[in-house]
Protein backbone atom coordinates (compact mmCIF):
# COMPACT_ATOMS: atom_id res chain seq x y z
CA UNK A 1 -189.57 -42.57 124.79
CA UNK A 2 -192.26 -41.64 127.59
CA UNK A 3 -191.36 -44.68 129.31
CA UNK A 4 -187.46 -43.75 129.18
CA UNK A 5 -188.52 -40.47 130.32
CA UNK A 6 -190.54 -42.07 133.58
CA UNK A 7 -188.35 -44.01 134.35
CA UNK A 8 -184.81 -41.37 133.92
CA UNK A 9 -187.29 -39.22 136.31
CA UNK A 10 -187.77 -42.37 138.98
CA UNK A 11 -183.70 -42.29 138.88
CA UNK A 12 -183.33 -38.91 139.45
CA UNK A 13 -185.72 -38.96 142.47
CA UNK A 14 -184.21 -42.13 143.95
CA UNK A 15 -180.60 -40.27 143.84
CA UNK A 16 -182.22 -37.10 145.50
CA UNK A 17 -183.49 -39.18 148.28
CA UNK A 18 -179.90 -40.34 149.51
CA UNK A 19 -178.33 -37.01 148.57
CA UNK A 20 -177.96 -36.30 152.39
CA UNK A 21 -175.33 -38.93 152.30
CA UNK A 22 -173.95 -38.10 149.55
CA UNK A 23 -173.62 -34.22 150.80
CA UNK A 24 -171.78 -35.29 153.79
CA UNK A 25 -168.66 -33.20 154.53
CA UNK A 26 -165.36 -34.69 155.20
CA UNK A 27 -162.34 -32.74 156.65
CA UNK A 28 -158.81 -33.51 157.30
CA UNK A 29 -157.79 -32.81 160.62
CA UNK A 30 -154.14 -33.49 161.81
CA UNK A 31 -151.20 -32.98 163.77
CA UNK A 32 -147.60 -32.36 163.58
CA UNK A 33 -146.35 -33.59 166.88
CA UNK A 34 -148.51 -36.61 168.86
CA UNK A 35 -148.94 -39.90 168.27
CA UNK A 36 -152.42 -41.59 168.62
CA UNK A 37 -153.07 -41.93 172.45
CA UNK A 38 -150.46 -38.85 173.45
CA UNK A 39 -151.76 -35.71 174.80
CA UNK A 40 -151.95 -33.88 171.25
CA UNK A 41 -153.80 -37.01 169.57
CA UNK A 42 -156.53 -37.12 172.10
CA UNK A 43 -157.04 -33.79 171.67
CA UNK A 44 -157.66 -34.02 167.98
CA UNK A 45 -159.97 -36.94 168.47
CA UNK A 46 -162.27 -34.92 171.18
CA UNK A 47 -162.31 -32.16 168.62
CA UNK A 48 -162.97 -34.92 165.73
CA UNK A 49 -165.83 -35.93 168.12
CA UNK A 50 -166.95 -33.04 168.97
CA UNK A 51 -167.83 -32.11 165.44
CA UNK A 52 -169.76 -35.00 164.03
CA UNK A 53 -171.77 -35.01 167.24
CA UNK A 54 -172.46 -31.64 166.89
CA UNK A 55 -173.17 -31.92 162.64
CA UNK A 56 -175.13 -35.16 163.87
CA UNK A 57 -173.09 -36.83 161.76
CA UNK A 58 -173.06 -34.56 158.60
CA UNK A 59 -169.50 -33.44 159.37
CA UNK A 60 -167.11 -36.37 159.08
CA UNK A 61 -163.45 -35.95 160.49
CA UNK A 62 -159.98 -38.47 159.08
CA UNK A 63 -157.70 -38.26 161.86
CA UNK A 64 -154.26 -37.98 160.77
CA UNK A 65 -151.53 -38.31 163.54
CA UNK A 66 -147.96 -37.22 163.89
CA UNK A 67 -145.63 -38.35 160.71
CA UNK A 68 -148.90 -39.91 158.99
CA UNK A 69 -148.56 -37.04 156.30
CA UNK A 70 -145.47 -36.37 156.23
CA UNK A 71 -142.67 -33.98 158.65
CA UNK A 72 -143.58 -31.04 160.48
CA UNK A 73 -142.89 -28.68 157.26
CA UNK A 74 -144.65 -31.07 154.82
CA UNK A 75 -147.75 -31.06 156.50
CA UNK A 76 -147.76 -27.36 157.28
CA UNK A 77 -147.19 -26.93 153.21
CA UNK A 78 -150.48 -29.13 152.88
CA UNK A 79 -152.46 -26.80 155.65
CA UNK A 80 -151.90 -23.72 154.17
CA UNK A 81 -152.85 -25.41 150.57
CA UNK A 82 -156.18 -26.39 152.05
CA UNK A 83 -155.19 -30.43 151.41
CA UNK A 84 -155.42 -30.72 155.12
CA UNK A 85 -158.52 -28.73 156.65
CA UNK A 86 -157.58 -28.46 160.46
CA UNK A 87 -154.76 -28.78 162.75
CA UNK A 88 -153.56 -28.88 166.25
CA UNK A 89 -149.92 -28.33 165.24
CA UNK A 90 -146.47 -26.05 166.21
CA UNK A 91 -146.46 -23.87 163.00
CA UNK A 92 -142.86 -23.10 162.02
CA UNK A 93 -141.23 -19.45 161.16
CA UNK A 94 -140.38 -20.34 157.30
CA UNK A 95 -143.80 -18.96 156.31
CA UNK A 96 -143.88 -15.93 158.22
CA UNK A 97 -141.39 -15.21 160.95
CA UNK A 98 -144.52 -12.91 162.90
CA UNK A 99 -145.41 -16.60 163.85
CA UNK A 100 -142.56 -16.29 166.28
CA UNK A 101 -144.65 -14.38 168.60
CA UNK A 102 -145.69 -17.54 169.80
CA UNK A 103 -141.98 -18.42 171.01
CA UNK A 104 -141.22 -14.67 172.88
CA UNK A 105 -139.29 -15.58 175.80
CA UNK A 106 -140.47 -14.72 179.46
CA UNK A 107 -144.00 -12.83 177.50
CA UNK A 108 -146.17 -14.82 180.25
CA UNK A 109 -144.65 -16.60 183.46
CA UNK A 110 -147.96 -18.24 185.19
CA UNK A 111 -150.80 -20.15 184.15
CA UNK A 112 -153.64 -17.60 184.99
CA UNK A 113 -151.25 -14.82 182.35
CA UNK A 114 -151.27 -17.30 179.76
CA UNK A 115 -154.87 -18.23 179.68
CA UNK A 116 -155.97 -14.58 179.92
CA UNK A 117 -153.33 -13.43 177.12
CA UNK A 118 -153.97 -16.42 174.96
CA UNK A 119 -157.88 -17.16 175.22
CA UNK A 120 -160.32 -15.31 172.76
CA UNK A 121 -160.33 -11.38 173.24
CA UNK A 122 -156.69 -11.39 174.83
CA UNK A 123 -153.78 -9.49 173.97
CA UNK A 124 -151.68 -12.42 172.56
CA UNK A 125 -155.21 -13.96 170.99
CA UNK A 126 -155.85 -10.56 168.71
CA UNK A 127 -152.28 -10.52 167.39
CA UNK A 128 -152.29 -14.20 166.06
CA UNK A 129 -155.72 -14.05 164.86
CA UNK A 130 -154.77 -11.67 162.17
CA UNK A 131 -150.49 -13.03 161.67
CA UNK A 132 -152.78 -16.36 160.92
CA UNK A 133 -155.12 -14.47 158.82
CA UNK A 134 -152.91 -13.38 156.31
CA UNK A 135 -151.64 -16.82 155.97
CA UNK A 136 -155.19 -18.03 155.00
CA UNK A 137 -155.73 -19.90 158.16
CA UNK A 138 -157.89 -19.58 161.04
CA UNK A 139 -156.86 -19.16 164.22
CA UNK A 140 -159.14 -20.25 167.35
CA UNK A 141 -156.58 -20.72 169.85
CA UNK A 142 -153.93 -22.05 172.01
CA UNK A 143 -153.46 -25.44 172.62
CA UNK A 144 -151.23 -25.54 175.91
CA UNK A 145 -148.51 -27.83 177.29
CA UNK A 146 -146.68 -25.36 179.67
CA UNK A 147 -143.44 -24.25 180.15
CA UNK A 148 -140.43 -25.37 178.88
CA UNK A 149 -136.37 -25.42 180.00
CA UNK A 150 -133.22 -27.14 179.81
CA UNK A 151 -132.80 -31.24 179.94
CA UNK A 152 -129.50 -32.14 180.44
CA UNK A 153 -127.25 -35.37 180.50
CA UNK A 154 -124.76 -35.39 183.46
CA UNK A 155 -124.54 -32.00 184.46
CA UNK A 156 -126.57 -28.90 184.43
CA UNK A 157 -126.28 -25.28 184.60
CA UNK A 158 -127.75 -22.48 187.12
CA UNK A 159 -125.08 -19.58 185.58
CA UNK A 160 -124.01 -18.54 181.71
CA UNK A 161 -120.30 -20.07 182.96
CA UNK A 162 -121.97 -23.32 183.66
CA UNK A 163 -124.05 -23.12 180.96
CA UNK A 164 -120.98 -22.33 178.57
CA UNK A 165 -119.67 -26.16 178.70
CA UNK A 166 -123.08 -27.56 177.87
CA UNK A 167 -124.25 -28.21 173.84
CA UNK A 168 -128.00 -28.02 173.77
CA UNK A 169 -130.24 -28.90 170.83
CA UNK A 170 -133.34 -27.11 170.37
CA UNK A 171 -136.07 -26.91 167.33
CA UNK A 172 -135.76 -25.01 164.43
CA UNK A 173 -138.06 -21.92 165.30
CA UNK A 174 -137.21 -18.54 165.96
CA UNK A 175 -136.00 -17.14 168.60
CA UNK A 176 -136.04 -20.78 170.40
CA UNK A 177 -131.99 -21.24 169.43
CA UNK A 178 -131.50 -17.44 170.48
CA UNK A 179 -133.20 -18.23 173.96
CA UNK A 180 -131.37 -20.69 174.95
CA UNK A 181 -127.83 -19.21 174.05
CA UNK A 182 -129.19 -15.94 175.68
CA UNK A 183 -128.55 -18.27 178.97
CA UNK A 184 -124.76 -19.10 177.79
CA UNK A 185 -125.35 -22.42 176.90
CA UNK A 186 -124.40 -23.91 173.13
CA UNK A 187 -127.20 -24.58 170.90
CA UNK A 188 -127.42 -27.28 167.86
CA UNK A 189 -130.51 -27.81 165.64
CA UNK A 190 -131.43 -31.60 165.38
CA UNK A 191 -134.38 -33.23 163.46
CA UNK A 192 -136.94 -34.89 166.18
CA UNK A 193 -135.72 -38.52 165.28
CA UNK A 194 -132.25 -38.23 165.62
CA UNK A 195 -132.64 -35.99 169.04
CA UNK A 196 -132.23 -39.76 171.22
CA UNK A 197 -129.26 -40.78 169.41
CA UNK A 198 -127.27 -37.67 169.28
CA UNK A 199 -127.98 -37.28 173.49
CA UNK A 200 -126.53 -40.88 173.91
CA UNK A 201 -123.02 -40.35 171.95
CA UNK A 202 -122.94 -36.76 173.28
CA UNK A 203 -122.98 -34.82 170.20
CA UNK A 204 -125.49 -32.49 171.89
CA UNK A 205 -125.63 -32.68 175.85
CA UNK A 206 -129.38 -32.63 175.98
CA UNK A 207 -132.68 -30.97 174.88
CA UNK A 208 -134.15 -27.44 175.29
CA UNK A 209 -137.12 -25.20 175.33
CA UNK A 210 -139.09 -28.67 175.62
CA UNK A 211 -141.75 -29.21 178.31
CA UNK A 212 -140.48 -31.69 180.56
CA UNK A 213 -143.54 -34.27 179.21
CA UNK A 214 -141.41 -35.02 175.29
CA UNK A 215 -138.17 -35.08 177.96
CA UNK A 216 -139.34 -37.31 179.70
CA UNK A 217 -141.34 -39.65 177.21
CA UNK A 218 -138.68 -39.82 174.32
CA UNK A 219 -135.30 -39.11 176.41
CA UNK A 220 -135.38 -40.47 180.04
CA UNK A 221 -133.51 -42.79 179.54
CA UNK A 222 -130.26 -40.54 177.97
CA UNK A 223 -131.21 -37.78 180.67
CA UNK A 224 -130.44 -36.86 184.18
CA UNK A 225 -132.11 -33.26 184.62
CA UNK A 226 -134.53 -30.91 184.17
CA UNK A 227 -134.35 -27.42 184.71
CA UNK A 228 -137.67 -25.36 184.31
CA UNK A 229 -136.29 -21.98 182.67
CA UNK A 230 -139.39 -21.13 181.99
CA UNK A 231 -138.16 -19.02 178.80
CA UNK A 232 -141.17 -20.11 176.66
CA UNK A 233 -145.00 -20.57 177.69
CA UNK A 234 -145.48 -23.88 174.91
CA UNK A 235 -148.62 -24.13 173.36
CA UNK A 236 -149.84 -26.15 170.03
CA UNK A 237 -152.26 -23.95 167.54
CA UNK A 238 -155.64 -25.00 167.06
CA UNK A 239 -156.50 -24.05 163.41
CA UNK A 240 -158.03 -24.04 160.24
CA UNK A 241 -157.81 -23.16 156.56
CA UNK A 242 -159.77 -20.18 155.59
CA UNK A 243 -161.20 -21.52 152.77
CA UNK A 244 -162.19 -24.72 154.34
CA UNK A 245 -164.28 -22.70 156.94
CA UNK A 246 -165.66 -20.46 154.65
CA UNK A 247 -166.78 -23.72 152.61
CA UNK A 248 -168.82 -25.02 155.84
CA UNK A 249 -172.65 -23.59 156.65
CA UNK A 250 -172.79 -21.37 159.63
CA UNK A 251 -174.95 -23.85 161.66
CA UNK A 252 -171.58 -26.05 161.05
CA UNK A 253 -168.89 -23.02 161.39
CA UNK A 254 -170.52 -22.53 164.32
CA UNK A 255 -169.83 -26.09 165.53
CA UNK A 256 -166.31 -26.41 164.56
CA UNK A 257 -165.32 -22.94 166.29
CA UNK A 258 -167.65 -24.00 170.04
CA UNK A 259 -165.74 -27.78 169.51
CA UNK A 260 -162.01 -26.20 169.33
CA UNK A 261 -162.69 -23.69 172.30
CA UNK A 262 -164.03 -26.53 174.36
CA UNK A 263 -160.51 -28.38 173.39
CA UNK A 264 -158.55 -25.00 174.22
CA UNK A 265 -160.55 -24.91 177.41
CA UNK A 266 -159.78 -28.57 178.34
CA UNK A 267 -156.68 -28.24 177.85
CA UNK A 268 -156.02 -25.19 179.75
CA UNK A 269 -157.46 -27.06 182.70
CA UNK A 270 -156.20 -30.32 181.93
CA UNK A 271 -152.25 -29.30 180.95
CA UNK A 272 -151.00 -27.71 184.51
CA UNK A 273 -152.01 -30.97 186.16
CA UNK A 274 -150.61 -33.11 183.01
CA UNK A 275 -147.63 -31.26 183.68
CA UNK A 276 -147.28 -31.97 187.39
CA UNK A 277 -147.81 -35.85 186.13
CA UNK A 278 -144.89 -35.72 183.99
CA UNK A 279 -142.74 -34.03 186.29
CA UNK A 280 -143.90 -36.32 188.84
CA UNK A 281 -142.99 -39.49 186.49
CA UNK A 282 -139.55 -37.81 185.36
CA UNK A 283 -138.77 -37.90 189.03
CA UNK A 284 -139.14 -41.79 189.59
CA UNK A 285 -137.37 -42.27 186.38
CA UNK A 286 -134.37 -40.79 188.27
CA UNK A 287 -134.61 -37.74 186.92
CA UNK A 288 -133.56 -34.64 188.61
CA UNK A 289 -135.93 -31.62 188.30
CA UNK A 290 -134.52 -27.81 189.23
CA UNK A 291 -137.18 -25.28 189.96
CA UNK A 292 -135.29 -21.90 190.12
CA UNK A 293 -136.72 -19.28 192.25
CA UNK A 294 -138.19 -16.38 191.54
CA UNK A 295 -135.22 -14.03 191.94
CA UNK A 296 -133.67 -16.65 189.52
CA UNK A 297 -135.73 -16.78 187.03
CA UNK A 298 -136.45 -12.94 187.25
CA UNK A 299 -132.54 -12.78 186.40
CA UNK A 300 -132.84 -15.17 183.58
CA UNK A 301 -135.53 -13.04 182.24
CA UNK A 302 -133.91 -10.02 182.21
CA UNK A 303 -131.17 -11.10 180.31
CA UNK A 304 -133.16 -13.04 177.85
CA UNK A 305 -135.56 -10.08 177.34
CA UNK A 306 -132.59 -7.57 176.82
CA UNK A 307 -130.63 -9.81 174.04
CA UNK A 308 -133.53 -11.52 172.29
CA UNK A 309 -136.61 -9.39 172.21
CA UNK A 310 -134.32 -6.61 170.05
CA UNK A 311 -133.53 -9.34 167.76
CA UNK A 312 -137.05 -10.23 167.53
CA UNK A 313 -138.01 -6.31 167.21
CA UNK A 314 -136.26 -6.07 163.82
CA UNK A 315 -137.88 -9.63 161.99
CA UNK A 316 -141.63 -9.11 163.49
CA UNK A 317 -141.88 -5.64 164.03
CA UNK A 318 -141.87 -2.83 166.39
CA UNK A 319 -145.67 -2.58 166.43
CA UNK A 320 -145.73 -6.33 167.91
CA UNK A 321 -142.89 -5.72 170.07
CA UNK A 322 -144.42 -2.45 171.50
CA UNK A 323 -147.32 -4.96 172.15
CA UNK A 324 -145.65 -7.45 174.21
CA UNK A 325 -143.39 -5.18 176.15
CA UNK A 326 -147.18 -3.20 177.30
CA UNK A 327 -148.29 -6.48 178.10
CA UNK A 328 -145.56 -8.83 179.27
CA UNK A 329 -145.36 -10.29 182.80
CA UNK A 330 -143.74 -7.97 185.35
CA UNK A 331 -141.29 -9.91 186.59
């Protein structure tokens, strides 16, 4: 029996010895919208790296990229369980319609108003940090592509008559739809994989509220436009489940929240130039990009502002409103 006893105790030691490698944490971090090698899926993998260098190793990140677990609403159900840890994503309305603060048309119009509304202590930063709260996530930040408009087959519009014969499809997210028909044009919600198809046997005319980067990467080929409206300033979420965190160490919180500003960071100064790229490429594709000026868009804006942001008033609030309209470029 004193043997047994030796040797149960030689066991037990040997298994504490590796217990570092058994301890090692593993978190899910993925992504609605990016395949491996796209903007979005190099982002996750910096942040993915970024961690287990800075956990030496005691942090281990799965990558999981776009459709890998499941549609856009699938994998936001498994976020907000806690199945999936992290995410870079485009969180839809169905879970709290507040989230559409993300989506306000004409809030920011340049790149230096977005990065000082959206980065850690500004306006737009404070407000999501506790609308993601309350959902049991995390917010850290944006994770910015730019601004959007109108891609259009054959035609496109500069005025709401114009804009009257075309058939637009834009994502399901509120007020995206209500945008875009704020500028006269008709709008028609599509699922992602169909988007191509529906373009080429004109059931919709063409895509909006997209930066011209998915445009020009999924639809060149069924395109002729692009017209930078400028409605929406488009921006991923970098996130993370609230229990998830608060299951991490500080040394390791710590970590994960200096590895997803570095990501917002990079991207902030990476995106504008991305941006130029893909406007750049659209161009030698043969597509045509539009630039209004500023005495357009200023008119586009007001019109926007004065249909949508009421409607937006009455399903997030007049407290958020009252923020945005204090806040909100002066165009």
């Amino acid at each position: 029996m004193f043997i047994k006893k030796i040797m149960t105790l030689g066991a037990t030691v040997a298994m504490l010895a590796v217990a570092p490698a058994w301890a090692q944490t593993e978190l899910k971090l993925a992504t609605d919208s990016g395949a491996k090698g796209s903007p979005s899926g190099n982002a996750l993998d910096r942040w993915a790296e970024l961690i287990e260098e800075g956990t030496d190793g005691d942090v281990q990140v799965d990558v999981f990229y776009q459709n890998e677990l499941g549609s856009q609403a699938e994998v936001f159900d498994l976020f907000v369980a806690g199945d999936i840890d992290m995410m870079i994503n485009w969180p839809i309305t169905a879970y709290d319609e507040r989230l559409g603060v993300l989506f306000t048309p004409y809030m920011v119009t340049s790149w230096e108003e977005a990065f000082e509304a959206y980065k850690p202590g500004g306006w737009v930063n404070d407000m999501l940090v506790g609308i993601y709260d309350d959902l049991g996530l995390k917010f850290f930040g944006p994770w910015p592509e730019g601004f959007n408009g109108i891609a259009s087959a054959d035609k496109y519009a500069m005025t709401e008559e114009e804009a009257s014969d075309l058939k637009i499809r834009v994502p399901a997210m509120f007020p995206m739809a209500e945008s875009v028909q704020a500028l006269g044009y008709q709008t028609a919600t599509i699922d992602w994989s169909e988007v191509f198809t529906a373009i080429q046997t004109g059931v919709v005319d063409g895509d909006g509220a997209n930066i011209i980067y998915w445009d020009y990467e999924y639809f060149r080929d069924v395109l002729d436009y692009y017209n930078q409206t400028k409605m929406q300033f488009v921006t991923g979420v970098i996130a993370m489940n609230n229990q998830s965190w608060e299951s991490l160490s500080e040394e390791h919180q710590e970590v994960v929240r200096n590895a997803a500003l570095t990501v917002m960071e990079e991207a902030f100064e990476q995106a504008k130039e991305r941006d130029q790229y893909y406007i750049e490429q659209a161009k030698k594709a043969g597509m045509e990009y539009i630039e209004p000026s500023e005495e357009q868009l200023a008119e586009m804006a007001k019109k926007v502002r004065a249909e949508v942001w009421p409607m937006m008033e009455k399903r997030i609030g007049s407290e958020i409103m009252d923020t945005i309209r204090e806040n909100a470029s002066d165009l």
